[in-house]
ModelCIF file with pLDDT and N, C-alpha, C, O atoms, coordinates in Angstrom:
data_MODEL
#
_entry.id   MODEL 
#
_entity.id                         1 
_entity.type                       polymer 
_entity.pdbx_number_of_molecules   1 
#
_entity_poly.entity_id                      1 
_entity_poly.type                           'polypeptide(L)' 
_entity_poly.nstd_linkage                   no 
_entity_poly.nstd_monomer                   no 
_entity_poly.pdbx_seq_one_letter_code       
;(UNK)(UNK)(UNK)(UNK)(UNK)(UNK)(UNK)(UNK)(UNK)(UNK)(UNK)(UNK)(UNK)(UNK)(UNK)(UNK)
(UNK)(UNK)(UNK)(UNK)(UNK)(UNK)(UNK)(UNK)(UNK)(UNK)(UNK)(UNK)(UNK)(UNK)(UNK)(UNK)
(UNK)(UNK)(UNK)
;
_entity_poly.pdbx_seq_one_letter_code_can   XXXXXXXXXXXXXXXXXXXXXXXXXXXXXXXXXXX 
_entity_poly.pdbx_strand_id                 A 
#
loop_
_entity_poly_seq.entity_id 
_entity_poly_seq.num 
_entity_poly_seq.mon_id 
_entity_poly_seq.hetero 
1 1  UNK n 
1 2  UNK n 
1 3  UNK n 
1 4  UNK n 
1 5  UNK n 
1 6  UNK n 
1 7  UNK n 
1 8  UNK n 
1 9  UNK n 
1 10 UNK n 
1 11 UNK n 
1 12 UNK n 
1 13 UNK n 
1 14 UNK n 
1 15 UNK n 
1 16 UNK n 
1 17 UNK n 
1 18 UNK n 
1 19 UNK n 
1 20 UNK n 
1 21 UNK n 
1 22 UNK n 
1 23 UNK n 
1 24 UNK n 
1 25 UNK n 
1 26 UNK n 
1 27 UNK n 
1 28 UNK n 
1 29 UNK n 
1 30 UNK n 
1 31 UNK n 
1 32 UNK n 
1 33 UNK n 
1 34 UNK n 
1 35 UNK n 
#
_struct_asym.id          A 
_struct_asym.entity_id   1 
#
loop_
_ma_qa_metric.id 
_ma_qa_metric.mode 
_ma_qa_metric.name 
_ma_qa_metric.software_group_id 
_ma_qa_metric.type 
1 global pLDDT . pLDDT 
2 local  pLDDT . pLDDT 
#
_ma_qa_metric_global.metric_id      1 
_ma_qa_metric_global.metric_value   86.57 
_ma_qa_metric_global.model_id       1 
_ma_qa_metric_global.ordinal_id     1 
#
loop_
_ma_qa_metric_local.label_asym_id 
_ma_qa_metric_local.label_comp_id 
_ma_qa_metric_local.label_seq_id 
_ma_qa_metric_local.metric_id 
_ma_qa_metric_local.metric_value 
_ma_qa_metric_local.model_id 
_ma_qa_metric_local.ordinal_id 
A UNK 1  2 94.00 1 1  
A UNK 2  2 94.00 1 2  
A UNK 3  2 95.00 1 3  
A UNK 4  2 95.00 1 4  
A UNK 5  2 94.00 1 5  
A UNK 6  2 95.00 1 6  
A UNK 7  2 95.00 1 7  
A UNK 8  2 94.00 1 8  
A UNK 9  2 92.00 1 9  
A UNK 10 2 92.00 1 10 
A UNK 11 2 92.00 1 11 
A UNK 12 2 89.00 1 12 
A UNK 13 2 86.00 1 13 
A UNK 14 2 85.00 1 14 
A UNK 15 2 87.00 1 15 
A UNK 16 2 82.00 1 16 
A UNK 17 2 74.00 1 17 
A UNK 18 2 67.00 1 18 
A UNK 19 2 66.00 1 19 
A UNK 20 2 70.00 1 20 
A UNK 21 2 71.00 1 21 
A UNK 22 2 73.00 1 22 
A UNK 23 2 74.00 1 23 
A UNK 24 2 83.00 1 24 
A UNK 25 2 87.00 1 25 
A UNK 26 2 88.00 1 26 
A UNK 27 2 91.00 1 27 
A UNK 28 2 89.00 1 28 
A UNK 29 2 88.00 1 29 
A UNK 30 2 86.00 1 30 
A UNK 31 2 91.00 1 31 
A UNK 32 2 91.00 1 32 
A UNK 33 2 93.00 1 33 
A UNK 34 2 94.00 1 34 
A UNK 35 2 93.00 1 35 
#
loop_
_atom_site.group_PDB 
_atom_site.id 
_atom_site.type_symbol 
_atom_site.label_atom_id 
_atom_site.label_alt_id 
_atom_site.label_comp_id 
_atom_site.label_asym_id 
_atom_site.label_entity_id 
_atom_site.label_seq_id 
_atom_site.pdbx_PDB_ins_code 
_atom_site.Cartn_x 
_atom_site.Cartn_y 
_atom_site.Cartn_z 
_atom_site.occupancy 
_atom_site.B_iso_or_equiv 
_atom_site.pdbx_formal_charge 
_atom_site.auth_seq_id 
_atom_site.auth_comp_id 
_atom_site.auth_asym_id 
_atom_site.auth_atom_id 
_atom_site.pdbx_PDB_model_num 
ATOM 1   N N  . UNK A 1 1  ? 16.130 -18.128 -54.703 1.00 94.00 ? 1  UNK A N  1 
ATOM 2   C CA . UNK A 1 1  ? 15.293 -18.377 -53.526 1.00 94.00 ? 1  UNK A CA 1 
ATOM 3   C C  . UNK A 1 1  ? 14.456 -17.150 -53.168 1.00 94.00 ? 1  UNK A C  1 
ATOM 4   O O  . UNK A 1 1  ? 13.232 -17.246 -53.074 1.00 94.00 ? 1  UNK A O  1 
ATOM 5   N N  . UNK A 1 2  ? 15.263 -15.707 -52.917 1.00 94.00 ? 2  UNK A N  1 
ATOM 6   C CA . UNK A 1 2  ? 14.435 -14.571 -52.737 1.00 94.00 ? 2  UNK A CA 1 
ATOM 7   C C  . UNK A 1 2  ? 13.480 -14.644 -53.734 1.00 94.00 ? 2  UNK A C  1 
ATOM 8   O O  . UNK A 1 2  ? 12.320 -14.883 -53.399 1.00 94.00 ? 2  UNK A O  1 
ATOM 9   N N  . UNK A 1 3  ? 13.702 -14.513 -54.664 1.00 95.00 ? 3  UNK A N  1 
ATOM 10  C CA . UNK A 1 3  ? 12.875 -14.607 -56.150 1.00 95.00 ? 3  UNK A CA 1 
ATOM 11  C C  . UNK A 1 3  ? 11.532 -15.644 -56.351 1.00 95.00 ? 3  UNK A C  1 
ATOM 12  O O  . UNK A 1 3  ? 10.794 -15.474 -57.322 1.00 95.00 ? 3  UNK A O  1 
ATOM 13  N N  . UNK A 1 4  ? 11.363 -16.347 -55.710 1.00 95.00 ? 4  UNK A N  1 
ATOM 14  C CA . UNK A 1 4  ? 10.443 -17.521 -55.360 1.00 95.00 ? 4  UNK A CA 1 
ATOM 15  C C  . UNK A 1 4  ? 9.818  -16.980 -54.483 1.00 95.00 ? 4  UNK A C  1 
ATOM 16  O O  . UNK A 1 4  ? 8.598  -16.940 -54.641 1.00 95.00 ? 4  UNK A O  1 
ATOM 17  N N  . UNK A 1 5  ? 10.228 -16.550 -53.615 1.00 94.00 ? 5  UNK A N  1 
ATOM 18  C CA . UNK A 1 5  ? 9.473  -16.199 -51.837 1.00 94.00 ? 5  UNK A CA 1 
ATOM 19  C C  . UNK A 1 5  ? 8.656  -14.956 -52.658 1.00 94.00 ? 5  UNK A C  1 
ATOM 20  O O  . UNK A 1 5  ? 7.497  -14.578 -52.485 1.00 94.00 ? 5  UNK A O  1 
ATOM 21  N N  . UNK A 1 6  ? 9.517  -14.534 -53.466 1.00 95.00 ? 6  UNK A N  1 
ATOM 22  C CA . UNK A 1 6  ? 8.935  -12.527 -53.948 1.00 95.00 ? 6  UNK A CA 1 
ATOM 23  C C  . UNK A 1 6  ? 7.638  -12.740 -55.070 1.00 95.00 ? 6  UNK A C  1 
ATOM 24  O O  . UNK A 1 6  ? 6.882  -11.770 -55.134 1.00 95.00 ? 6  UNK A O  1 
ATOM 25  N N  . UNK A 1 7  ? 7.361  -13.716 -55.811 1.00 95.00 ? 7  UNK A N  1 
ATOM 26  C CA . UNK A 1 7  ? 6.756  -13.971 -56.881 1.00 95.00 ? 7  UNK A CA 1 
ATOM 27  C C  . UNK A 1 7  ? 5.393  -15.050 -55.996 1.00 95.00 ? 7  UNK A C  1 
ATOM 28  O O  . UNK A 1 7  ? 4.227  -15.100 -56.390 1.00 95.00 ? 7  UNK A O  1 
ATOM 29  N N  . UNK A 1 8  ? 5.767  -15.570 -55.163 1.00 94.00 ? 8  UNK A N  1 
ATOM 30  C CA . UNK A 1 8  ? 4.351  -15.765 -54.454 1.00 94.00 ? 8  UNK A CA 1 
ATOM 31  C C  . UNK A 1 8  ? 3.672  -14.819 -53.387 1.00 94.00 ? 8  UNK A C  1 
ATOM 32  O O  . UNK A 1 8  ? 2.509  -14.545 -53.092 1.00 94.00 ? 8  UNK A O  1 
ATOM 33  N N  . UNK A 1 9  ? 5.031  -14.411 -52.902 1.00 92.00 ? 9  UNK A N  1 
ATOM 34  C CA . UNK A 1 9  ? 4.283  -12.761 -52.298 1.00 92.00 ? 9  UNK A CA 1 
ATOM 35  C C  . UNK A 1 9  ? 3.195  -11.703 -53.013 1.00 92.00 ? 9  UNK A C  1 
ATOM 36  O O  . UNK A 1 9  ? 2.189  -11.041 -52.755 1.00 92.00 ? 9  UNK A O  1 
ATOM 37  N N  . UNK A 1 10 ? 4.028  -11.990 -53.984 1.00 92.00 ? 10 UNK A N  1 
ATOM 38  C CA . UNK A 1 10 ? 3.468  -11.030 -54.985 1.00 92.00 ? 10 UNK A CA 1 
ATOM 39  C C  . UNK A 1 10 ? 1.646  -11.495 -56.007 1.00 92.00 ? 10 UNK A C  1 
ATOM 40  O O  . UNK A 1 10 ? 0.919  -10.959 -56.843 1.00 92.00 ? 10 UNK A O  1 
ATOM 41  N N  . UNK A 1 11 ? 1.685  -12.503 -55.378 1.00 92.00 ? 11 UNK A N  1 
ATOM 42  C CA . UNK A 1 11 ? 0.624  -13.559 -56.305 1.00 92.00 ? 11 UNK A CA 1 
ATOM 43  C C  . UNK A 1 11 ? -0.455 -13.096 -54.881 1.00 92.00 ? 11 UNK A C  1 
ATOM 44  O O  . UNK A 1 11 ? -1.500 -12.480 -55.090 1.00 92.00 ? 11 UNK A O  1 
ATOM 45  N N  . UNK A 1 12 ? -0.078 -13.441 -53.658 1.00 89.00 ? 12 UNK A N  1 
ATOM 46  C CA . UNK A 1 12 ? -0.706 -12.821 -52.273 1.00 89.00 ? 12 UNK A CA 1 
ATOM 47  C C  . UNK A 1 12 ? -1.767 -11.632 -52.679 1.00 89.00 ? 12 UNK A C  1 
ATOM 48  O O  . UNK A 1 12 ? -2.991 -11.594 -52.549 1.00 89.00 ? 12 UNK A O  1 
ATOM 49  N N  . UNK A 1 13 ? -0.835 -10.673 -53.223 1.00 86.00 ? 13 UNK A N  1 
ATOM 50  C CA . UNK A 1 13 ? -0.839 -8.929  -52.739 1.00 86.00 ? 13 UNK A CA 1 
ATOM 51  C C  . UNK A 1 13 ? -1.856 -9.446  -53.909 1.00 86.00 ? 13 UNK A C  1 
ATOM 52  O O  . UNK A 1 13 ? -2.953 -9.578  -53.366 1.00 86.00 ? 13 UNK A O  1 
ATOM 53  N N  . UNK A 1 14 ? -1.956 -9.840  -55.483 1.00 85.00 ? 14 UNK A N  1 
ATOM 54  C CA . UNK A 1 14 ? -2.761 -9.694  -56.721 1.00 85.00 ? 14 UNK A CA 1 
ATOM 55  C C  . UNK A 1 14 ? -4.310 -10.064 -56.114 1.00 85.00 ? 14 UNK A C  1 
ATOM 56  O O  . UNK A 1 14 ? -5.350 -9.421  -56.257 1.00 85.00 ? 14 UNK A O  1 
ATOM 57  N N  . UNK A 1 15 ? -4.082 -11.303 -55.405 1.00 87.00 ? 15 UNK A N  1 
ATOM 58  C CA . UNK A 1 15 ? -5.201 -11.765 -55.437 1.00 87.00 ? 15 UNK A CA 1 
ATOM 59  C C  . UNK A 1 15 ? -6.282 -11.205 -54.264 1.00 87.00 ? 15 UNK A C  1 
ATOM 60  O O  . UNK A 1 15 ? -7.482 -11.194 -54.536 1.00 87.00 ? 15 UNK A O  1 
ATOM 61  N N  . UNK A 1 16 ? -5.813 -10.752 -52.982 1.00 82.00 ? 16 UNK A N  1 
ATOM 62  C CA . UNK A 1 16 ? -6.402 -10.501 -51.940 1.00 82.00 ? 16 UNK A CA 1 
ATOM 63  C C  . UNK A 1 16 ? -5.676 -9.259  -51.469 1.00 82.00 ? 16 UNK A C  1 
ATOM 64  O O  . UNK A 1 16 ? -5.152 -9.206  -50.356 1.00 82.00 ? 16 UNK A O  1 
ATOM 65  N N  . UNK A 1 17 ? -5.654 -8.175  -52.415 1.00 74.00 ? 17 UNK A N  1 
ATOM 66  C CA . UNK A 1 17 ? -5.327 -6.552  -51.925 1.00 74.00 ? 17 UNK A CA 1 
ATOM 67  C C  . UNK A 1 17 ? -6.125 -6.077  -50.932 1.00 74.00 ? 17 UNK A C  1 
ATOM 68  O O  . UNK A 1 17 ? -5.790 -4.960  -50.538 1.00 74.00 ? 17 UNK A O  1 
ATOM 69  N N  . UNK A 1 18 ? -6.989 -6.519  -50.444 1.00 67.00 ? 18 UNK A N  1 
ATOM 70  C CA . UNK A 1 18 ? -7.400 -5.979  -48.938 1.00 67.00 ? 18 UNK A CA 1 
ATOM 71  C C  . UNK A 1 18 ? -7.248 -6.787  -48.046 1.00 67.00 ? 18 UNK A C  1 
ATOM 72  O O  . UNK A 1 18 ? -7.811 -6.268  -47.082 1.00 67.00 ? 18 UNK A O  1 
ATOM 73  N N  . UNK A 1 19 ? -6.769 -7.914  -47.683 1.00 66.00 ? 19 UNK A N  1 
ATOM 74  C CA . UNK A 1 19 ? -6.399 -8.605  -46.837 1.00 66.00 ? 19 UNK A CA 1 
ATOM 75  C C  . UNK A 1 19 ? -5.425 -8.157  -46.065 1.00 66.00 ? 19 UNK A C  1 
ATOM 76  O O  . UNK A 1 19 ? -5.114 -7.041  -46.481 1.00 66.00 ? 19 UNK A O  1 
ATOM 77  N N  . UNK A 1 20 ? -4.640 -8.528  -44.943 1.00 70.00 ? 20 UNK A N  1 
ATOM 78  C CA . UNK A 1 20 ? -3.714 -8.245  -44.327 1.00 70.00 ? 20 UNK A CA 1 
ATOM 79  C C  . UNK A 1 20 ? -2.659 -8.928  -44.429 1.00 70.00 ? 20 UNK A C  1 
ATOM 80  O O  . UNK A 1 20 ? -2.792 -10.029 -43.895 1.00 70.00 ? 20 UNK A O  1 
ATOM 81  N N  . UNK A 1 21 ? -1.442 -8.716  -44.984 1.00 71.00 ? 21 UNK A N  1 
ATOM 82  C CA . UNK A 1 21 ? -0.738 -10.318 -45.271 1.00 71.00 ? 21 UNK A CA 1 
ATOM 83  C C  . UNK A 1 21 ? 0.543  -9.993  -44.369 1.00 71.00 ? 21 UNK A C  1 
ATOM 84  O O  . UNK A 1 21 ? 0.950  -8.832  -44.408 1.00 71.00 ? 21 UNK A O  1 
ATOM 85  N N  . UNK A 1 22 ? 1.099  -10.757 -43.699 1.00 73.00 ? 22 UNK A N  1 
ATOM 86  C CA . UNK A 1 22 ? 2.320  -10.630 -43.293 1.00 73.00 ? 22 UNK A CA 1 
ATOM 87  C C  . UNK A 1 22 ? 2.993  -10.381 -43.800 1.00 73.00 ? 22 UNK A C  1 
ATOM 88  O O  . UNK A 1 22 ? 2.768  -10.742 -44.956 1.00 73.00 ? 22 UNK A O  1 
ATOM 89  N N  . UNK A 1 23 ? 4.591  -9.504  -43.641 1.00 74.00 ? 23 UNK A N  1 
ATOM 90  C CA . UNK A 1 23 ? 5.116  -9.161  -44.468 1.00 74.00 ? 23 UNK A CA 1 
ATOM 91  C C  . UNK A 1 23 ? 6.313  -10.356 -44.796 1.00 74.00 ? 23 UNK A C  1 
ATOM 92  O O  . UNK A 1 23 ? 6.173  -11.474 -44.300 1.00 74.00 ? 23 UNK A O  1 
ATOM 93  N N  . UNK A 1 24 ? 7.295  -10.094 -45.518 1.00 83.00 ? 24 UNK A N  1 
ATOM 94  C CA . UNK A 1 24 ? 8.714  -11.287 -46.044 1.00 83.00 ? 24 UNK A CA 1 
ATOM 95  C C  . UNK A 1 24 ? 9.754  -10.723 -45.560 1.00 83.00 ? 24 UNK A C  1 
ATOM 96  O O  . UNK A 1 24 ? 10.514 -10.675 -46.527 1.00 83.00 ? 24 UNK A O  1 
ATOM 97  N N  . UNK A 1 25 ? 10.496 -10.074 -44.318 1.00 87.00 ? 25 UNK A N  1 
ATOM 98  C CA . UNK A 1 25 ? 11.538 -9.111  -43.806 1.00 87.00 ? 25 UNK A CA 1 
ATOM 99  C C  . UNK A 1 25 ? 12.490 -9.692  -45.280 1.00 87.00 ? 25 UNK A C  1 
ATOM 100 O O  . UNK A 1 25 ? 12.909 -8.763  -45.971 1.00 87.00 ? 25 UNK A O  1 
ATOM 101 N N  . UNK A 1 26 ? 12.810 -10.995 -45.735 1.00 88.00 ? 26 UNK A N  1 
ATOM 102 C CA . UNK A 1 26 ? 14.369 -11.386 -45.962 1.00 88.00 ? 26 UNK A CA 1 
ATOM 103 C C  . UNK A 1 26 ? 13.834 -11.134 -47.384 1.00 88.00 ? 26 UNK A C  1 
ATOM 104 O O  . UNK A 1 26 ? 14.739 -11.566 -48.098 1.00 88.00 ? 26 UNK A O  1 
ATOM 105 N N  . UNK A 1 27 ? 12.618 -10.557 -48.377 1.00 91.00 ? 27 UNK A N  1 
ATOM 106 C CA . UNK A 1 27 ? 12.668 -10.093 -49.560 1.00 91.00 ? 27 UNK A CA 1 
ATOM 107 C C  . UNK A 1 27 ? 13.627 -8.630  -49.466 1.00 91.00 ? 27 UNK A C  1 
ATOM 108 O O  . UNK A 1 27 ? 14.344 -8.290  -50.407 1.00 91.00 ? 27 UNK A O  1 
ATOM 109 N N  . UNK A 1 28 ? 13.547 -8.038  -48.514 1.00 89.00 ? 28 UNK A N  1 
ATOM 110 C CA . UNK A 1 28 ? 14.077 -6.831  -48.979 1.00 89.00 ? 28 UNK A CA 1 
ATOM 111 C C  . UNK A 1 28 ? 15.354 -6.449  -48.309 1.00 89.00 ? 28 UNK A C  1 
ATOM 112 O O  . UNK A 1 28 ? 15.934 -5.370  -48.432 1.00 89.00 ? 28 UNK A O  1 
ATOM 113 N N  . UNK A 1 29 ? 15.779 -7.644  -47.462 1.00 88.00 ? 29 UNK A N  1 
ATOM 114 C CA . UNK A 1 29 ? 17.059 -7.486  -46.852 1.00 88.00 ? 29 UNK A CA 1 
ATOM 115 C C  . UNK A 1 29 ? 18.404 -7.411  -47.590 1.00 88.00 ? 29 UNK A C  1 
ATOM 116 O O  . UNK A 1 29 ? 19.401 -7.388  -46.868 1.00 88.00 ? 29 UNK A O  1 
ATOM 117 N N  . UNK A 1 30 ? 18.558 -7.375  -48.733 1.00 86.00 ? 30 UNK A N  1 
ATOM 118 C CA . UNK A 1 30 ? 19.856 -7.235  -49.179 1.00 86.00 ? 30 UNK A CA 1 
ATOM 119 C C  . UNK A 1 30 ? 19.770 -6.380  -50.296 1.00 86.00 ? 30 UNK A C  1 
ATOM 120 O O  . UNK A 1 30 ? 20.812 -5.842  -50.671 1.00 86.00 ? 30 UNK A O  1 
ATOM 121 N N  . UNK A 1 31 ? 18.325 -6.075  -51.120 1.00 91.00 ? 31 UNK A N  1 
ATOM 122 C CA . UNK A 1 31 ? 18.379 -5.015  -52.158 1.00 91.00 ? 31 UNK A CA 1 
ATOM 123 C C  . UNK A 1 31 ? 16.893 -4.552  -52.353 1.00 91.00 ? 31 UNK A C  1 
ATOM 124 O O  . UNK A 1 31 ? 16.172 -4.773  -53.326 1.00 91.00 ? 31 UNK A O  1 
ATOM 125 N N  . UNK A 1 32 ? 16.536 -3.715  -50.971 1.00 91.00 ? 32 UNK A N  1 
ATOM 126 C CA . UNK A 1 32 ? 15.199 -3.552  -50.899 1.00 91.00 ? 32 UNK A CA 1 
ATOM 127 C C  . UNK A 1 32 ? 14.225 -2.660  -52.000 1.00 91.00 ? 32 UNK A C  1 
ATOM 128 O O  . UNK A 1 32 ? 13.024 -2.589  -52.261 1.00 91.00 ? 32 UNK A O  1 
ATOM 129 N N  . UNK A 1 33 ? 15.620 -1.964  -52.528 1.00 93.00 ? 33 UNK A N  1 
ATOM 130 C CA . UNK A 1 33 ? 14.959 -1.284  -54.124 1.00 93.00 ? 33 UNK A CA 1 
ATOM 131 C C  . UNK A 1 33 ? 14.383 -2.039  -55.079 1.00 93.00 ? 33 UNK A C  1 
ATOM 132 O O  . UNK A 1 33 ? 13.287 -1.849  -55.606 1.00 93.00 ? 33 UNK A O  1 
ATOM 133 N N  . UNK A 1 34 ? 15.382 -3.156  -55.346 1.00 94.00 ? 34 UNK A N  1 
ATOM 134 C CA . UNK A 1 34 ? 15.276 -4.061  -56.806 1.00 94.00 ? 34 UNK A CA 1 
ATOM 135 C C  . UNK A 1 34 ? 14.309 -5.181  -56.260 1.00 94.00 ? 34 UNK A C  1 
ATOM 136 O O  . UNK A 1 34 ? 14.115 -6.078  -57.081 1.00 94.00 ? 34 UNK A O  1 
ATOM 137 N N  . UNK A 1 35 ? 13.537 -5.351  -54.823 1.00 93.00 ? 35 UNK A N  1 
ATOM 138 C CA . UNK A 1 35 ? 13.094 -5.624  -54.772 1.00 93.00 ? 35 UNK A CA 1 
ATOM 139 C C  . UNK A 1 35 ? 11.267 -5.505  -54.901 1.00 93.00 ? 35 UNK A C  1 
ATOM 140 O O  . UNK A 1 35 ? 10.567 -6.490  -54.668 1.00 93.00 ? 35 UNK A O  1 
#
């Protein structure tokens, strides 16, 4: 589930790096490194 939420986050940040995007608090809540 994190892994889903993190890989469209991440599709976010590719496509529109100057935009402002909200952030995902619960991507980095349990292993904010490996995240």
């Amino acid at each position: 589930a994190i892994s889903k939420t993190l890989i469209a986050n991440s599709m976010k940040l590719t496509l529109h790096p100057d935009a402002i995007i909200a952030p995902v608090p619960e991507i980095y809540a349990t292993n904010a490194a490996s995240a």
